[in-house]
Protein backbone atom coordinates (compact mmCIF):
# COMPACT_ATOMS: atom_id res chain seq x y z
CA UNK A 1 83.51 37.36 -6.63
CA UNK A 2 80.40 39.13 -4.81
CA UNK A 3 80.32 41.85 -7.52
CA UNK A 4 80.40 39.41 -10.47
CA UNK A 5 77.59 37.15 -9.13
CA UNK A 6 75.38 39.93 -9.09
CA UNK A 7 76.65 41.16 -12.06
CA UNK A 8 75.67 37.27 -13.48
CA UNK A 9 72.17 37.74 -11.30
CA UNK A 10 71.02 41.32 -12.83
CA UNK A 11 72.00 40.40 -16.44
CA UNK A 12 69.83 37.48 -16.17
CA UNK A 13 67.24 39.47 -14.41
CA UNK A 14 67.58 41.71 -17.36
CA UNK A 15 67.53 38.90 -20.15
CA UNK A 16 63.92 37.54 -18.76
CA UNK A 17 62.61 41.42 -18.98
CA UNK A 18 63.62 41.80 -22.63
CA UNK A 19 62.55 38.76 -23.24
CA UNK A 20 59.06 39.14 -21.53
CA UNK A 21 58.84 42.50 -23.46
CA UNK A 22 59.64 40.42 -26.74
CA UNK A 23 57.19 37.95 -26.61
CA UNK A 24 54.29 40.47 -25.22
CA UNK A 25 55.06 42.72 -28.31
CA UNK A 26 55.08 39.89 -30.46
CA UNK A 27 51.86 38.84 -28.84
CA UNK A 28 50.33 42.26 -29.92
CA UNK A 29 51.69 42.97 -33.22
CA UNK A 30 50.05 38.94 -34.06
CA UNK A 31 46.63 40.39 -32.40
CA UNK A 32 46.98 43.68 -34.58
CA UNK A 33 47.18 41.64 -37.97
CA UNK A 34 44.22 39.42 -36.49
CA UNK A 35 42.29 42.67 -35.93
CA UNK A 36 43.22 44.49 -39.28
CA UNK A 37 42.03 40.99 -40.82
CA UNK A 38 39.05 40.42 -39.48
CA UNK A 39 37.94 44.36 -40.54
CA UNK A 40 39.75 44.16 -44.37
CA UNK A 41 37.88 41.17 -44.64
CA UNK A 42 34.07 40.17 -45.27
CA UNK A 43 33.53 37.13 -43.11
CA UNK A 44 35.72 39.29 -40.37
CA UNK A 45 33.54 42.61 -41.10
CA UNK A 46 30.23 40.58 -40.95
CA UNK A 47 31.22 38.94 -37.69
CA UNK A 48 32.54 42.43 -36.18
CA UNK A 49 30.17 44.77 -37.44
CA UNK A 50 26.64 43.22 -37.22
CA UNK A 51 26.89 41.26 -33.50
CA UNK A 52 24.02 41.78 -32.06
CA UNK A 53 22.41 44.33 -34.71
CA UNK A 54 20.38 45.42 -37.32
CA UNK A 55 22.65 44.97 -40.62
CA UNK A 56 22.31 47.96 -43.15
CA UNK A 57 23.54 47.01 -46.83
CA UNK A 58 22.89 49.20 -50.01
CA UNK A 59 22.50 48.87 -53.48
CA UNK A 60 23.40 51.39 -55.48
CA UNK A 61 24.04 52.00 -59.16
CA UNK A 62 24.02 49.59 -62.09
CA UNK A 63 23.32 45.85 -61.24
CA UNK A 64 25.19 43.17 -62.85
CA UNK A 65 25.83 39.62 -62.07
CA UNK A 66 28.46 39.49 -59.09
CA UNK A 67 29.24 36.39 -57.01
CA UNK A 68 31.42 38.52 -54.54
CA UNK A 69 28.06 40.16 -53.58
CA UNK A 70 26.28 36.72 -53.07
CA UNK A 71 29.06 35.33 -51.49
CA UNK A 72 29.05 38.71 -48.52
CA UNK A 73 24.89 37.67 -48.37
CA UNK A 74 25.59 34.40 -47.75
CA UNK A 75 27.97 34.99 -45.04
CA UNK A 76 25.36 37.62 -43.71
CA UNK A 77 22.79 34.86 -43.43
CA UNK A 78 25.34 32.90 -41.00
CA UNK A 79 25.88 36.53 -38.77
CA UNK A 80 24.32 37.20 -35.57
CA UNK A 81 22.77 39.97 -36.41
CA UNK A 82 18.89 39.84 -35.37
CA UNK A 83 17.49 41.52 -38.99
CA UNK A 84 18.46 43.63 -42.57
CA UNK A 85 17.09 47.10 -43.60
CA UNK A 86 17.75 46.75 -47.32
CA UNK A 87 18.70 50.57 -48.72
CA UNK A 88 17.80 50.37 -52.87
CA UNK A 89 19.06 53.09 -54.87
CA UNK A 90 19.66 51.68 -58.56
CA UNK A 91 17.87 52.35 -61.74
CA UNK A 92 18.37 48.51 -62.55
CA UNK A 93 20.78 46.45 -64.67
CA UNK A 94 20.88 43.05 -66.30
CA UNK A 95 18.11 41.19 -65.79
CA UNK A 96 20.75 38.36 -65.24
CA UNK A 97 22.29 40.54 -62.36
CA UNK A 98 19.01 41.35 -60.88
CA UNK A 99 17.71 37.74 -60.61
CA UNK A 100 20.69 36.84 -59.12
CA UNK A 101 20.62 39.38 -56.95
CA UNK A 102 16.86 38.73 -55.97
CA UNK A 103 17.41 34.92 -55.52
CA UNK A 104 20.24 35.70 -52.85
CA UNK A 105 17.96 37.93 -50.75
CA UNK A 106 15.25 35.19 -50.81
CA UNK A 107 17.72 32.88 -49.48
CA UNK A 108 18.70 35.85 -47.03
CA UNK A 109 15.28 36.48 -46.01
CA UNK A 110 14.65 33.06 -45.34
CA UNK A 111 17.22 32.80 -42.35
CA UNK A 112 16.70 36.93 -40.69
CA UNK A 113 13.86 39.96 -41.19
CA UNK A 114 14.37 41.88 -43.97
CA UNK A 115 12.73 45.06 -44.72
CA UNK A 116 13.70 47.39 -48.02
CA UNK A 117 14.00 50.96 -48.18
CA UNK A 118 13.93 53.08 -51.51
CA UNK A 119 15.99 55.63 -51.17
CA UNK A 120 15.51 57.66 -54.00
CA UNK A 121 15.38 55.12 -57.24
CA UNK A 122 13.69 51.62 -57.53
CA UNK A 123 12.96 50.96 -61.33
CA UNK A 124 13.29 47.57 -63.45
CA UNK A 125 16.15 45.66 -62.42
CA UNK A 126 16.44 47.60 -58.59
CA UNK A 127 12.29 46.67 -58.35
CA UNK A 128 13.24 43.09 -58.88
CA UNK A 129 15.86 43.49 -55.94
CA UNK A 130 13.20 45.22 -53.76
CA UNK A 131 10.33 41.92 -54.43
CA UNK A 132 12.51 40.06 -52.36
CA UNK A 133 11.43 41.76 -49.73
CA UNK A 134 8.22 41.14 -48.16
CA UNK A 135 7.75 45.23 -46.91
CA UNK A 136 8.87 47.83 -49.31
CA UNK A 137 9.15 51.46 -47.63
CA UNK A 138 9.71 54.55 -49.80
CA UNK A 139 9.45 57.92 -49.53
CA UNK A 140 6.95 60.32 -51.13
CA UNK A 141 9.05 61.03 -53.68
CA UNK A 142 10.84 58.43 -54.66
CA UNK A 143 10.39 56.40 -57.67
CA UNK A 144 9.56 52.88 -58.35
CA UNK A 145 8.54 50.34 -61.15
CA UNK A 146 9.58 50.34 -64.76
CA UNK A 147 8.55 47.36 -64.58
CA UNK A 148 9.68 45.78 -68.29
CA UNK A 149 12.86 44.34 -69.85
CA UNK A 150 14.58 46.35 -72.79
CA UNK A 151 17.41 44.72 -75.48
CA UNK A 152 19.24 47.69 -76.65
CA UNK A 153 22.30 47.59 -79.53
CA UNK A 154 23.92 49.70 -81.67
CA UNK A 155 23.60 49.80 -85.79
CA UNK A 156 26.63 51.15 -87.51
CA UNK A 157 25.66 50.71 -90.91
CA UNK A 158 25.42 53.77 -92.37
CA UNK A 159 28.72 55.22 -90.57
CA UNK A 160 30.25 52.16 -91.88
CA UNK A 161 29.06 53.02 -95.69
CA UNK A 162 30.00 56.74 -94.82
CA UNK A 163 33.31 55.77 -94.22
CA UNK A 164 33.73 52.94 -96.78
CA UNK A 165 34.05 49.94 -94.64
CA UNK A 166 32.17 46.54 -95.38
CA UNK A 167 32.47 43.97 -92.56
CA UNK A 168 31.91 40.12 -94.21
CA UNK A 169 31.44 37.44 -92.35
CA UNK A 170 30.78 33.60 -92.86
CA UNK A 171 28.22 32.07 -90.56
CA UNK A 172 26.45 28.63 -89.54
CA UNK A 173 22.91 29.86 -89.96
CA UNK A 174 20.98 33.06 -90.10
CA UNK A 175 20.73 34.20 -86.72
CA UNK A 176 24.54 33.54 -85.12
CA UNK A 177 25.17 36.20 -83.66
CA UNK A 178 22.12 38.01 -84.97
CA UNK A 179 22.08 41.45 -84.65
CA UNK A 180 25.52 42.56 -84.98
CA UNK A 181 25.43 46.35 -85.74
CA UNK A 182 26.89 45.85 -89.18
CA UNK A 183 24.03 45.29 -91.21
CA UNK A 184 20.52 45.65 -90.97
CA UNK A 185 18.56 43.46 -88.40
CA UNK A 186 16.49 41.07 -90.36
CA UNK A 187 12.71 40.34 -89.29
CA UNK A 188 14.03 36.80 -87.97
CA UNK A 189 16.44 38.07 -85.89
CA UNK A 190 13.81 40.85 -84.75
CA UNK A 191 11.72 38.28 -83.95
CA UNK A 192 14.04 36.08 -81.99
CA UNK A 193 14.69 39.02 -80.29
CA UNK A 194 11.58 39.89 -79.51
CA UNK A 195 10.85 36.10 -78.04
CA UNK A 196 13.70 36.92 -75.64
CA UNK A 197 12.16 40.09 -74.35
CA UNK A 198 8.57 38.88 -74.18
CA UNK A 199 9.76 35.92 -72.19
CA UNK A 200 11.58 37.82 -69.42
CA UNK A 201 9.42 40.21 -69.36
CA UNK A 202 6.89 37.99 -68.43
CA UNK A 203 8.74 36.22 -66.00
CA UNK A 204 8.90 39.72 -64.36
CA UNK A 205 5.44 40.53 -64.21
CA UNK A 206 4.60 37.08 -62.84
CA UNK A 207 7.43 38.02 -60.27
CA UNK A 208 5.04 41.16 -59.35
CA UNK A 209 1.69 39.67 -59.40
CA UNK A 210 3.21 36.83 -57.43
CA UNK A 211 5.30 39.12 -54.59
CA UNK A 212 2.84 42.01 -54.56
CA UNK A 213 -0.44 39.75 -54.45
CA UNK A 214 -1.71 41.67 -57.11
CA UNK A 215 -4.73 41.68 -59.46
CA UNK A 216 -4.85 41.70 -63.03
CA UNK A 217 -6.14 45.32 -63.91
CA UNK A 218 -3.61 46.30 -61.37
CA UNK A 219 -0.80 44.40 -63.31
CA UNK A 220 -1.74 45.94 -66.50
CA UNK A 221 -1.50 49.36 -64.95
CA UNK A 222 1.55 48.93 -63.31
CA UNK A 223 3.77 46.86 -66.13
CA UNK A 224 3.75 49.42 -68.34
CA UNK A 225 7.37 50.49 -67.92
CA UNK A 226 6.87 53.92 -66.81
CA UNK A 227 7.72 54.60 -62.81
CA UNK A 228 5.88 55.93 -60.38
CA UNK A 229 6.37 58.06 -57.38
CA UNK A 230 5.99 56.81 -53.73
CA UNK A 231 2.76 58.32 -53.11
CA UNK A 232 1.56 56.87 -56.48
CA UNK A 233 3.24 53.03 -55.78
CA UNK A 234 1.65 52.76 -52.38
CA UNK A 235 -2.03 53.03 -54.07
CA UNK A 236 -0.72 50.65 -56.50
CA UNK A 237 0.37 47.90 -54.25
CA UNK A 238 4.03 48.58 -55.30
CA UNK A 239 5.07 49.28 -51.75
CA UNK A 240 3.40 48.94 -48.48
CA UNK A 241 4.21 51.78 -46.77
CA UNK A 242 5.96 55.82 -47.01
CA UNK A 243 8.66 56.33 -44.51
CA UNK A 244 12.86 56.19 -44.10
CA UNK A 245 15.05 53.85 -41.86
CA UNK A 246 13.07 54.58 -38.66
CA UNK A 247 9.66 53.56 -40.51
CA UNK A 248 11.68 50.23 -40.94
CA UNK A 249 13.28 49.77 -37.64
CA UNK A 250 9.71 50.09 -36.24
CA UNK A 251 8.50 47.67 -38.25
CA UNK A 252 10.78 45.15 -37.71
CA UNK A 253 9.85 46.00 -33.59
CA UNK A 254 6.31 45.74 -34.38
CA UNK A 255 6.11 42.94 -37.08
CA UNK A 256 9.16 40.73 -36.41
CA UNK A 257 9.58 40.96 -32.59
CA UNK A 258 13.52 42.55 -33.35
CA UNK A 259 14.25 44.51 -29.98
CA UNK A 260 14.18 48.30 -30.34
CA UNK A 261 17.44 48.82 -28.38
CA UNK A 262 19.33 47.38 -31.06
CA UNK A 263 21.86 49.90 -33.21
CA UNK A 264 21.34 50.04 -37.04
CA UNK A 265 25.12 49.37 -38.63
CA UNK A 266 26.30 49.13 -41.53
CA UNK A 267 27.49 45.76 -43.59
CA UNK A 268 29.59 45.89 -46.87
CA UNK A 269 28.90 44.24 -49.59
CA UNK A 270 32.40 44.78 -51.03
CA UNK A 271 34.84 45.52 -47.98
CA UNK A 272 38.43 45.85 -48.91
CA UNK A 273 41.65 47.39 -47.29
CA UNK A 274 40.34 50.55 -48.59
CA UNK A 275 37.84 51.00 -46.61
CA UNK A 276 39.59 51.39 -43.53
CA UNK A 277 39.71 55.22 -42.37
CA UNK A 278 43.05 55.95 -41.63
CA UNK A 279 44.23 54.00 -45.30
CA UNK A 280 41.34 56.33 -46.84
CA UNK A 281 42.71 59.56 -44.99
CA UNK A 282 46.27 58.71 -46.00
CA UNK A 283 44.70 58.37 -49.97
CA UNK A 284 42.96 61.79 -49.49
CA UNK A 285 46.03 63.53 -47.79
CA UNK A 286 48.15 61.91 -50.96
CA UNK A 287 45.91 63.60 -53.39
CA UNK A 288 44.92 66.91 -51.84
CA UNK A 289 49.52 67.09 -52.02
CA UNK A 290 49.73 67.27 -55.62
CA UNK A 291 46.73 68.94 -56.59
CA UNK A 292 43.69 66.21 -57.12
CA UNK A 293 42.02 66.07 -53.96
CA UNK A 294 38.78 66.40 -55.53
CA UNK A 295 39.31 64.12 -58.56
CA UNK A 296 37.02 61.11 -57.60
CA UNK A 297 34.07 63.84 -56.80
CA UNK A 298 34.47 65.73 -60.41
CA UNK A 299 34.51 62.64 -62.12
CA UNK A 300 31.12 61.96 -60.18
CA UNK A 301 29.89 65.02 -60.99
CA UNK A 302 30.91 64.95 -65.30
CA UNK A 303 28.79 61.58 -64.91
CA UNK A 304 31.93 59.77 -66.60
CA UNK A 305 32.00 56.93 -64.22
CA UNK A 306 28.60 55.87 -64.80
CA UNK A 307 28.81 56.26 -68.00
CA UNK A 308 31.35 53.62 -68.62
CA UNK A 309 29.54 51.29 -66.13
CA UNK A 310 26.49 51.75 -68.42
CA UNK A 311 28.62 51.11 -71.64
CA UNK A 312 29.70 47.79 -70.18
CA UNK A 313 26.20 45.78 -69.73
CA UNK A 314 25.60 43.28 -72.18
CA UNK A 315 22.44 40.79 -72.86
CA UNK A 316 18.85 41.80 -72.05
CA UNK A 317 18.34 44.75 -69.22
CA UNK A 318 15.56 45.57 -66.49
CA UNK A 319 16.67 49.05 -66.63
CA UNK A 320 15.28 52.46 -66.41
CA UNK A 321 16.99 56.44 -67.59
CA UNK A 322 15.09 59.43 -67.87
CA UNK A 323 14.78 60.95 -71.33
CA UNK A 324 17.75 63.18 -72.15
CA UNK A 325 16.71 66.69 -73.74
CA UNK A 326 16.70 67.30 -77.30
């Protein structure tokens, strides 16, 4: 009877073990998905990876209207981090996109420091981003302004006739959905057109004047829609200073009282499951297997991705593209 009672005593001592060991894993594998969650997410990346810090976002490439974006900003302005170093690399977008865009870093600069950097390309829509700012760094080199607004769309008339297609239509009035690209623009749609243009475009260099606290002969200069380098902008009152992130972390110390001990990290705009390293690593692994490990980067490269971003912008744009040789 002896050996069964302990027999009895060590299965139960065994039973509270495994079942210690069951609850403490289930414990961790609960505080695991918490984790994961809070860094696949935005309000959990904001709250993780800007405590106590200087938040670093960038905007890069085209601009267009996007309410995810706004929506990371607005959770930004709720952080703990002390100040934003705002990195600009974008040749502009929709003038749409960039107002929006502008309004929500008012509203962010309003609540935390903010201090932009132009990394290598500020022009029309990505200068509107930049105003929001009350300092504007760039480097020597970089470029900045195009300050103008631009309606651009195709005319396939002729290739139409070439090919012996006629495209009729039966309209309201006139100008519904005037220009089309299948017949010649007429001078009243031209001129609506123009009304458009003129009226954003002034809205932008009022913008300027107003952000910039600049003079009329200076205006005229600058609105021209050509861009100017660094060096150039800081005569013209287009920035305020030349430098990188460092000129802006010491401004922020000097200007805006933001303690110099504090790290510079980074805040994304768009988080997403993919950005976590070891799911990234397991993608690159997967494609270096069969062959395409450097797919993403030649696409890059044959400008193909851009390309198609640039196809898809519709309405009026605040953006700027070098000339193309002939």
């Amino acid at each position: 009877m002896s050996f069964e009672s302990d027999a009895i005593v060590d299965r139960r001592r065994l039973r509270r073990k495994l079942t210690f060991w069951r609850v403490a894993a289930t414990l961790f594998a609960v505080a695991a998905v918490v984790i994961v969650a809070l860094v696949a997410t935005p309000g959990g990346r904001a709250a993780l990876s800007t405590r106590h810090s200087i938040a670093r976002i960038n905007i890069e490439g085209l601009i267009r209207s996007d309410r995810d974006r706004v929506a990371a900003l607005e959770r930004l302005e709720k952080s703990s981090a002390a100040a934003v170093i705002v990195h600009i690399n974008s040749p502009g977008g929709t003038t749409a996109g960039s107002e929006q865009l502008y309004d929500a870093l008012v509203r962010l600069k309003a609540k935390k420091p903010l201090v932009v950097v132009v990394e290598g390309l500020a022009a029309s829509g990505g200068y509107i981003a930049a105003l929001a700012s009350d300092h504007i760094i760039a480097q020597q080199s970089s470029l900045v302004g195009s300050i103008g607004v631009l309606f651009q769309y195709p005319n396939v008339t002729d290739l139409l006739k070439t090919v012996g297609v006629k495209v009729e239509e039966v309209k309201s009035s006139p100008l519904k959905a005037a220009p089309n690209g299948y017949e010649p623009t007429s001078p009243e749609a031209r001129a609506a057109l123009e009304m458009l243009v003129k009226d954003s475009y002034a809205w932008f260099r009022g913008l300027v004047k107003e952000r910039r606290k600049m003079d009329d002969d200076t205006l005229q200069t600058v609105a021209d829609g050509r861009v100017f380098t660094g060096h150039q902008a800081i005569g013209l009152k287009l920035i305020d200073q030349i430098g990188d992130e460092k000129t802006a972390v010491a401004w922020l110390v000097a200007e805006k009282k933001i303690s110099s001990e504090l790290p510079v990290r980074d805040y994304k705009l768009h988080p997403r499951l993919g950005d976590l390293t070891f799911l990234r690593s397991a993608a690159a692994l997967s494609l270096e297997a069969v062959g395409l490990g450097s797919w993403a980067e030649r696409l890059e490269r044959t400008g193909l991705v851009e390309a198609v971003d640039r196809a898809a912008l519709d309405g009026m744009l605040a953006l700027w593209q070098p000339a193309t040789a002939q």
